[in-house]
PDB file of N, CA and C in Angstrom:
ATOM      1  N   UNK A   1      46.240   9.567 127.229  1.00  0.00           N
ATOM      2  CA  UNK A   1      46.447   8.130 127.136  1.00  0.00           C
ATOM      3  C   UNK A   1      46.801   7.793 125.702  1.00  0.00           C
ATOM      4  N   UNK A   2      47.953   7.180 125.157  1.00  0.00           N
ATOM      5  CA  UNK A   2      47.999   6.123 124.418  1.00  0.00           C
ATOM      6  C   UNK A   2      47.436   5.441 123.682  1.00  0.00           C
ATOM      7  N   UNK A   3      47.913   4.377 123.702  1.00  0.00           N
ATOM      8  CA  UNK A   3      46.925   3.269 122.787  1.00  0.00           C
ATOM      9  C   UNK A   3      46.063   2.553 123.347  1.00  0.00           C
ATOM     10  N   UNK A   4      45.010   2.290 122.615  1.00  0.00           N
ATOM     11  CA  UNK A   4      44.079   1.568 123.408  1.00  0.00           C
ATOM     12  C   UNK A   4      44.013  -0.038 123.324  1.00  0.00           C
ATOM     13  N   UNK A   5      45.214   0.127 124.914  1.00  0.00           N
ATOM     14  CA  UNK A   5      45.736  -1.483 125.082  1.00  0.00           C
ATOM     15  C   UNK A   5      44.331  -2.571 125.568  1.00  0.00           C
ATOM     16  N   UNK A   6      43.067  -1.823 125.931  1.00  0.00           N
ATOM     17  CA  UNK A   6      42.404  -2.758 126.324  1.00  0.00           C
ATOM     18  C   UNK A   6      41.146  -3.127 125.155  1.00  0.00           C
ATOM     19  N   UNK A   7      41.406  -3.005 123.980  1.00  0.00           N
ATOM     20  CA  UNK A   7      40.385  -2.971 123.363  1.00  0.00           C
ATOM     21  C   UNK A   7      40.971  -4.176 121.953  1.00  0.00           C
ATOM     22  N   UNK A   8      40.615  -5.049 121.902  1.00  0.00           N
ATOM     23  CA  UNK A   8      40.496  -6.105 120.455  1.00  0.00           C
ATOM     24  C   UNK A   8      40.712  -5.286 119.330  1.00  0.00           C
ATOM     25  N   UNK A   9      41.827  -5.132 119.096  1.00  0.00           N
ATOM     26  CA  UNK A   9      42.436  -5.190 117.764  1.00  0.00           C
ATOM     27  C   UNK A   9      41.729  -5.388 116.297  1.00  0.00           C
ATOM     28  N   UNK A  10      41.351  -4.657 115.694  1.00  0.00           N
ATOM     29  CA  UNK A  10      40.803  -5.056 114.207  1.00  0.00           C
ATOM     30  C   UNK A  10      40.916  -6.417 113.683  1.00  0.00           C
ATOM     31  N   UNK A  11      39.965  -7.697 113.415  1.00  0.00           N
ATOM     32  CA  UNK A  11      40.878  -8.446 113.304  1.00  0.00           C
ATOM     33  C   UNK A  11      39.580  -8.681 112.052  1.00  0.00           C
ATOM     34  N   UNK A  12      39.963  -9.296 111.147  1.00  0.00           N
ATOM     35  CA  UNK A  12      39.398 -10.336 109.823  1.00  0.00           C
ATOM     36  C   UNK A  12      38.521 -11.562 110.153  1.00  0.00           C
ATOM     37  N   UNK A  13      37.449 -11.908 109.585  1.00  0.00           N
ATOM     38  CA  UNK A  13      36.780 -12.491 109.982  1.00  0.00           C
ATOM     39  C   UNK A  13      37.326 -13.917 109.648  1.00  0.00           C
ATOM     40  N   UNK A  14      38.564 -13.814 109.270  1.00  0.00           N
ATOM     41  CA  UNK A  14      38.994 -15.113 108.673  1.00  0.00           C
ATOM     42  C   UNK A  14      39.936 -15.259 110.439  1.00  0.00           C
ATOM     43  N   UNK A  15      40.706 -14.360 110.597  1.00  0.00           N
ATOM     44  CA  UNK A  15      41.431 -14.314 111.238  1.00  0.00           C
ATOM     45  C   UNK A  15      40.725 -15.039 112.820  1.00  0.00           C
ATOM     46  N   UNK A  16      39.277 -14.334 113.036  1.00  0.00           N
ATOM     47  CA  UNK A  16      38.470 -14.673 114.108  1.00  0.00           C
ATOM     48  C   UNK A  16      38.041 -16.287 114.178  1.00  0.00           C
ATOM     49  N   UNK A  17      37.996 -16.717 112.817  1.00  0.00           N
ATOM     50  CA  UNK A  17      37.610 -17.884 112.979  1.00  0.00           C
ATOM     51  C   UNK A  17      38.405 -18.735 112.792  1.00  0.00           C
ATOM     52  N   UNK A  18      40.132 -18.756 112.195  1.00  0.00           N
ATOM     53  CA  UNK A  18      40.790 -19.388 112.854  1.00  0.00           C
ATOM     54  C   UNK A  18      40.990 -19.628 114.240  1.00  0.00           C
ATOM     55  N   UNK A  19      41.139 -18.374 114.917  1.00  0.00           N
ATOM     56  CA  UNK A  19      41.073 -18.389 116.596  1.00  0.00           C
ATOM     57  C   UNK A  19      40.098 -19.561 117.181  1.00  0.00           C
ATOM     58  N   UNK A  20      38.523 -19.415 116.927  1.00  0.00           N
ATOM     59  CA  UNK A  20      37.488 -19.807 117.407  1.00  0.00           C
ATOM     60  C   UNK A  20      37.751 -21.967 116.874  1.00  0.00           C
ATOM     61  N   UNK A  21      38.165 -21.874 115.516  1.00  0.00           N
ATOM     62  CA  UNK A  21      38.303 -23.410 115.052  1.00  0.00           C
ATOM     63  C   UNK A  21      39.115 -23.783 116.459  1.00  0.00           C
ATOM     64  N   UNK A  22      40.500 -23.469 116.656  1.00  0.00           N
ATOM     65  CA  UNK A  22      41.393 -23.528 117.128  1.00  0.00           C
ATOM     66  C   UNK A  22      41.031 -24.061 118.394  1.00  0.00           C
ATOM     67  N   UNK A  23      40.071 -23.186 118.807  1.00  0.00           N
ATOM     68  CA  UNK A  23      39.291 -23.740 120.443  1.00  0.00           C
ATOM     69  C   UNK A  23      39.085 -25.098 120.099  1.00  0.00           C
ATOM     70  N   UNK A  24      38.013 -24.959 118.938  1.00  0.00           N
ATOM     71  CA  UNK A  24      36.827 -25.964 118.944  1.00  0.00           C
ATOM     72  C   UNK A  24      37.801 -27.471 118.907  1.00  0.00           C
ATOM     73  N   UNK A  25      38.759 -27.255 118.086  1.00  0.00           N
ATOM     74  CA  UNK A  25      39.916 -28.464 118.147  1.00  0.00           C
ATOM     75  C   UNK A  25      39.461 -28.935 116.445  1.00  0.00           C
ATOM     76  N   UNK A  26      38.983 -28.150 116.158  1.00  0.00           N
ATOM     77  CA  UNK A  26      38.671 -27.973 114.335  1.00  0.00           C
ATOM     78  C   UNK A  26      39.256 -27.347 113.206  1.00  0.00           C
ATOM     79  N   UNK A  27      40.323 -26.458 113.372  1.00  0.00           N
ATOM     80  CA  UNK A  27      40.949 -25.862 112.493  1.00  0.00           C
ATOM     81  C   UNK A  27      42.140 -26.637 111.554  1.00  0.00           C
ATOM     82  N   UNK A  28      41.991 -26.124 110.523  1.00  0.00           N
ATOM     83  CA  UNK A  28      42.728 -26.711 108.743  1.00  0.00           C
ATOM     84  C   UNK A  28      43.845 -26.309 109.991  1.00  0.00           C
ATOM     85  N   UNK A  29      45.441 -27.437 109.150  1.00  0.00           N
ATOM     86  CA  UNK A  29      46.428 -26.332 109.427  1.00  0.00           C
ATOM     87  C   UNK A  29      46.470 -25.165 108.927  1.00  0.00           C
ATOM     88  N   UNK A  30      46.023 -24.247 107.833  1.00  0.00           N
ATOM     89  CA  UNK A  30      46.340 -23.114 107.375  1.00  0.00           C
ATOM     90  C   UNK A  30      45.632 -22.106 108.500  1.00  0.00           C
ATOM     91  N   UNK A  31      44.373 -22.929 109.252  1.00  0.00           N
ATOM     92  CA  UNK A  31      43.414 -21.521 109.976  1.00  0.00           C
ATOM     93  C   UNK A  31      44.850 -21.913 111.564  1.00  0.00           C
ATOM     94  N   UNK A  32      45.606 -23.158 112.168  1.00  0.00           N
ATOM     95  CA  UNK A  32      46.208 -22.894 113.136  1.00  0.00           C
ATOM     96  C   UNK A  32      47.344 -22.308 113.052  1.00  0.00           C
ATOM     97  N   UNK A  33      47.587 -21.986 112.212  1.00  0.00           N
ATOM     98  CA  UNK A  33      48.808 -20.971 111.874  1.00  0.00           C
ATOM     99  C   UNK A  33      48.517 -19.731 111.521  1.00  0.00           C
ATOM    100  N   UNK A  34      47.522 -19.250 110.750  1.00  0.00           N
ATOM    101  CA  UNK A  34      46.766 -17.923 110.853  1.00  0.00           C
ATOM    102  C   UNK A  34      46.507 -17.008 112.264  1.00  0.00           C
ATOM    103  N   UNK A  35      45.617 -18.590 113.023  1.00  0.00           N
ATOM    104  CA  UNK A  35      45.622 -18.478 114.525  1.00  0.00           C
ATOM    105  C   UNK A  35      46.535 -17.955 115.653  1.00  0.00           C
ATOM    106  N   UNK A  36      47.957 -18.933 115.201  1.00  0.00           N
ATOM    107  CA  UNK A  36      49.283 -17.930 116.179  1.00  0.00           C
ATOM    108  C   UNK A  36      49.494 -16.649 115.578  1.00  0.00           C
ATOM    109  N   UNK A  37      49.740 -16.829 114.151  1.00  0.00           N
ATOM    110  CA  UNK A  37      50.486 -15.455 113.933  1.00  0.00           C
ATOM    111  C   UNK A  37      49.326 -14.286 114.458  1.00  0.00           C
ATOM    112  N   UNK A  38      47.936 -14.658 114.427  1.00  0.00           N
ATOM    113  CA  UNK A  38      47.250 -13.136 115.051  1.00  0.00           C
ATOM    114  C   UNK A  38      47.346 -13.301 116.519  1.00  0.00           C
ATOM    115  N   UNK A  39      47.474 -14.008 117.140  1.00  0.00           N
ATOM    116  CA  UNK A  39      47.551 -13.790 118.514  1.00  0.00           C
ATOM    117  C   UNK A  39      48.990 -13.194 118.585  1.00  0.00           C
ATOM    118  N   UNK A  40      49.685 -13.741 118.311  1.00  0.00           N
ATOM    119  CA  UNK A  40      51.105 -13.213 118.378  1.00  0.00           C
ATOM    120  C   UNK A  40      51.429 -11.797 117.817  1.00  0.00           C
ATOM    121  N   UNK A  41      51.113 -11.628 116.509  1.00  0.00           N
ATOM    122  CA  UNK A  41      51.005 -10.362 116.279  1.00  0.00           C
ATOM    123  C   UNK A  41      50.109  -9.122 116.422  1.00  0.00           C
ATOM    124  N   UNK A  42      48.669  -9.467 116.538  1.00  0.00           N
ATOM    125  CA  UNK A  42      47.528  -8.571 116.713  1.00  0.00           C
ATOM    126  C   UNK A  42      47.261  -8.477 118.336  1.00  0.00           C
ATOM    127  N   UNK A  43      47.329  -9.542 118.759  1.00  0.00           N
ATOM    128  CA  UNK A  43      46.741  -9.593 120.307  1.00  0.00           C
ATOM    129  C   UNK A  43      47.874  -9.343 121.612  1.00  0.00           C
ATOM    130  N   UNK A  44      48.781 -10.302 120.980  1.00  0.00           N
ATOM    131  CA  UNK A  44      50.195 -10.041 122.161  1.00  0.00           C
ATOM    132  C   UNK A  44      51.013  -8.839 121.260  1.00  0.00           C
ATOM    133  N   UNK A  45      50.864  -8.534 120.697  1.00  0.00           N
ATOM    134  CA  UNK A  45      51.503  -7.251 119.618  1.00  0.00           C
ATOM    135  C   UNK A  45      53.378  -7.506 120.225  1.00  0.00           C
ATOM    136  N   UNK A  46      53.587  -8.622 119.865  1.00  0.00           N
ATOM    137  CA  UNK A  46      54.796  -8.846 119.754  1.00  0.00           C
ATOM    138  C   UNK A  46      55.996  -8.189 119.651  1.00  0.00           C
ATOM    139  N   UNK A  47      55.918  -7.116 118.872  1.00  0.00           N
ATOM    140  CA  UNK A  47      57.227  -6.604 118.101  1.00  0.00           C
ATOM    141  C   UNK A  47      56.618  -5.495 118.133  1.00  0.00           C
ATOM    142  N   UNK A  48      56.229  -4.710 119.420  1.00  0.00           N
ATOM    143  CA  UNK A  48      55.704  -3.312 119.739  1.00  0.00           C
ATOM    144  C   UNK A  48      56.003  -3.286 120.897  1.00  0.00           C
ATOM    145  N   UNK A  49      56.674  -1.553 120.932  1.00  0.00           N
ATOM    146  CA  UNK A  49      57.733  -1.439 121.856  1.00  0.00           C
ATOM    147  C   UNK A  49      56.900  -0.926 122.485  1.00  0.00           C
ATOM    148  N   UNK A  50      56.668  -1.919 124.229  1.00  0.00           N
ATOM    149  CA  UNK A  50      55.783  -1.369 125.155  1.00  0.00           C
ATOM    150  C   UNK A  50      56.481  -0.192 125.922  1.00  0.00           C
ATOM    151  N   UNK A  51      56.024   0.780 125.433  1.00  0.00           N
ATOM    152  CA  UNK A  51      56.779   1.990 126.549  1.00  0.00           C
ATOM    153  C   UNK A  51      55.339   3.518 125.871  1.00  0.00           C
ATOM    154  N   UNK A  52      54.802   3.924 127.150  1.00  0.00           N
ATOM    155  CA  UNK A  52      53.642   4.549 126.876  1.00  0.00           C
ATOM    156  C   UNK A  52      54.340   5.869 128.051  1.00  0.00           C
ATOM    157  N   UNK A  53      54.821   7.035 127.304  1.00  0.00           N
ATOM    158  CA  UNK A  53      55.911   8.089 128.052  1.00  0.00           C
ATOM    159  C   UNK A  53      54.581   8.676 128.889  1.00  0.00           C
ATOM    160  N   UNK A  54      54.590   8.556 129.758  1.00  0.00           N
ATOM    161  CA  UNK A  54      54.171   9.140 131.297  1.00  0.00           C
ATOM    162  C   UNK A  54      53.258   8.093 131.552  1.00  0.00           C
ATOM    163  N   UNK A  55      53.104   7.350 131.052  1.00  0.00           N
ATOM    164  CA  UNK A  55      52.594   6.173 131.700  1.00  0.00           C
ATOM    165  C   UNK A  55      52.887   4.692 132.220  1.00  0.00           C
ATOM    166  N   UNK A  56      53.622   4.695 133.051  1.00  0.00           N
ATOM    167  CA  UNK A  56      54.487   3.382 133.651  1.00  0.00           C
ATOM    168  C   UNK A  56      53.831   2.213 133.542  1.00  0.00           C
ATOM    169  N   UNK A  57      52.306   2.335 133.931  1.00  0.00           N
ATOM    170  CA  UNK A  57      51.411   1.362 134.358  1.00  0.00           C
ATOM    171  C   UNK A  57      51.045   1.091 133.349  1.00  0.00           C
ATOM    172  N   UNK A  58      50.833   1.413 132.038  1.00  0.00           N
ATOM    173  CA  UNK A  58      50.303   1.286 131.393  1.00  0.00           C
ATOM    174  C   UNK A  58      51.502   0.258 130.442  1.00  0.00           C
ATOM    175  N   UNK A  59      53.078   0.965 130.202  1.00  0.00           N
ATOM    176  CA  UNK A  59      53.707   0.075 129.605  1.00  0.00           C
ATOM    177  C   UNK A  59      54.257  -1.069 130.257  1.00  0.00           C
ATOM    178  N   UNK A  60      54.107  -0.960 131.471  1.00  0.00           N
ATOM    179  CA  UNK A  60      54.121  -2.306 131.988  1.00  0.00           C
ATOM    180  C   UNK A  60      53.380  -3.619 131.478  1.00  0.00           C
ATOM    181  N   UNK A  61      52.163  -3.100 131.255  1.00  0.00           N
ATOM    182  CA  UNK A  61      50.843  -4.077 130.883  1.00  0.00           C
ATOM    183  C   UNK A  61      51.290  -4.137 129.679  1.00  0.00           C
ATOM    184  N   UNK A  62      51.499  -3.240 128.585  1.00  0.00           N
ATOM    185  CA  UNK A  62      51.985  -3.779 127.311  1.00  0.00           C
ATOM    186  C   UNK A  62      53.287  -4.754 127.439  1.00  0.00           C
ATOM    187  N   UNK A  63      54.151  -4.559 128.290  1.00  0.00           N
ATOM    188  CA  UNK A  63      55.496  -5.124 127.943  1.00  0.00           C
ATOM    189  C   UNK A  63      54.985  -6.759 128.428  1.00  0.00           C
ATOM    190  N   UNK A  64      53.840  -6.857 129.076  1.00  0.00           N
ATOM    191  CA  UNK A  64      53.591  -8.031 129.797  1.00  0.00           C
ATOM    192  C   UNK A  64      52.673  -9.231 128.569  1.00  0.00           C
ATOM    193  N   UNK A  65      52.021  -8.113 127.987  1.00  0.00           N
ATOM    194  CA  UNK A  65      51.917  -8.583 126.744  1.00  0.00           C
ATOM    195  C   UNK A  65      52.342  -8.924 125.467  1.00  0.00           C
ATOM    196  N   UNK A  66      53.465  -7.919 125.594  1.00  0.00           N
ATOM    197  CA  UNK A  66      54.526  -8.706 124.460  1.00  0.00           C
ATOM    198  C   UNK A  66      54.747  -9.810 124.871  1.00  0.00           C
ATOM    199  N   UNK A  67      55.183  -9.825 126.156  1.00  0.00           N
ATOM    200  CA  UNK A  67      56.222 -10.947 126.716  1.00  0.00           C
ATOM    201  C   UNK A  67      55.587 -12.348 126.341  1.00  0.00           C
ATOM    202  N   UNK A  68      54.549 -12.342 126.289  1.00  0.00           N
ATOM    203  CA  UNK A  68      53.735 -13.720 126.324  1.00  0.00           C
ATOM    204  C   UNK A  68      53.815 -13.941 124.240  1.00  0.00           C
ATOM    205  N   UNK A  69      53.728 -12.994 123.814  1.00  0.00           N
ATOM    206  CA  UNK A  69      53.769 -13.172 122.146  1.00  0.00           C
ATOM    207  C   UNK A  69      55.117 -13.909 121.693  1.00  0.00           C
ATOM    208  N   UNK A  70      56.424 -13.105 122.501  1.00  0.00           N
ATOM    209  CA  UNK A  70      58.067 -13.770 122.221  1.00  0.00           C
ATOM    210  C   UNK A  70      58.308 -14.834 122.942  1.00  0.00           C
ATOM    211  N   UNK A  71      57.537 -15.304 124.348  1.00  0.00           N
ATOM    212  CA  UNK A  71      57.447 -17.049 124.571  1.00  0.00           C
ATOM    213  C   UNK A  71      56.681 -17.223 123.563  1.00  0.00           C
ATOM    214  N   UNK A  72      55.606 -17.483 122.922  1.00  0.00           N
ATOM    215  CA  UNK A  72      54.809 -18.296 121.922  1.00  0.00           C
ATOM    216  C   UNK A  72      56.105 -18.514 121.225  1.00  0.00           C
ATOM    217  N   UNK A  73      56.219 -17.427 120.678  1.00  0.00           N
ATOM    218  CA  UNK A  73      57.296 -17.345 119.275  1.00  0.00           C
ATOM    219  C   UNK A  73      58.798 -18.765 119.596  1.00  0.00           C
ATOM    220  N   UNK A  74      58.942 -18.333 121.135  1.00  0.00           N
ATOM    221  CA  UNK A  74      60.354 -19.230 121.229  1.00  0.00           C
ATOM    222  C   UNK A  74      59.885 -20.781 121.703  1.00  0.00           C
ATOM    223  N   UNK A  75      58.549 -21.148 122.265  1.00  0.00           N
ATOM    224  CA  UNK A  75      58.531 -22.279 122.124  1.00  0.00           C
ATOM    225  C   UNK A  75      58.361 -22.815 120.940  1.00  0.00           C
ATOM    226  N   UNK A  76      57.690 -22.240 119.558  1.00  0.00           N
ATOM    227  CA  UNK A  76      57.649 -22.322 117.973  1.00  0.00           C
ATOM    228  C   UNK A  76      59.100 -23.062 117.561  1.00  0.00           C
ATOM    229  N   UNK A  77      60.510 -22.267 118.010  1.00  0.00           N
ATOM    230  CA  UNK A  77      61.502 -22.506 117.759  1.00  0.00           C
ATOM    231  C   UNK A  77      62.390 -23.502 118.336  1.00  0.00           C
ATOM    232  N   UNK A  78      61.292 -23.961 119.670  1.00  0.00           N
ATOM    233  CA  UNK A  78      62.098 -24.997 120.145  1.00  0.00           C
ATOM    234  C   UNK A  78      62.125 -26.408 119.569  1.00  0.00           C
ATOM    235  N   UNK A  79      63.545 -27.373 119.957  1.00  0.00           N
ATOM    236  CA  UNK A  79      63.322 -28.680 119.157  1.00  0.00           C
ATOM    237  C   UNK A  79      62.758 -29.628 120.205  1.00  0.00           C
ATOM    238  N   UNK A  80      62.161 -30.549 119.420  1.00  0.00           N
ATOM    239  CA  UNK A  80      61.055 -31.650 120.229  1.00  0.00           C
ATOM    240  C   UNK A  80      62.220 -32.480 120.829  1.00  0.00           C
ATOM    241  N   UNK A  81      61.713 -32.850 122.204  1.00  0.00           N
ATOM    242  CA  UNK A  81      62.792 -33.374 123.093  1.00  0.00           C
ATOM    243  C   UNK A  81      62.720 -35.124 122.284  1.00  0.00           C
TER     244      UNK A  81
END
């Protein structure tokens, strides 16, 4: 096996508690932007090429997880109607 897609990512305790503000509906802008970029990059691992060689099932689940990091990213880029 691969990487270990089911396990929380190393993350900074700064990083954790942007996440957690974020819930609470309490975070600085600096912790809700800390907030996407680790979900986007640490959690949906965005810009990691889901493909795990003899394991189909497995890069499936990664690619399913990118997928959700590059929507975040493209609603970021969309303009307000």
């Amino acid at each position: 096996m691969g990487r270990q897609w089911n396990k929380v990512p190393d993350l900074t305790e700064s990083e954790i508690n942007a996440i957690k503000h974020c819930w609470e509906g309490t975070a600085t802008d600096g912790q809700q932007r800390q907030a996407l970029e680790t979900i986007i990059d640490k959690l949906a691992t965005a810009d990691v090429i889901a493909f795990e060689p003899g394991a189909p099932d497995e890069g499936a689940f990664l690619a399913g997880r990118t997928f959700v990091g590059k929507q975040i990213r493209r609603v970021l880029r969309m303009k307000s109607k």
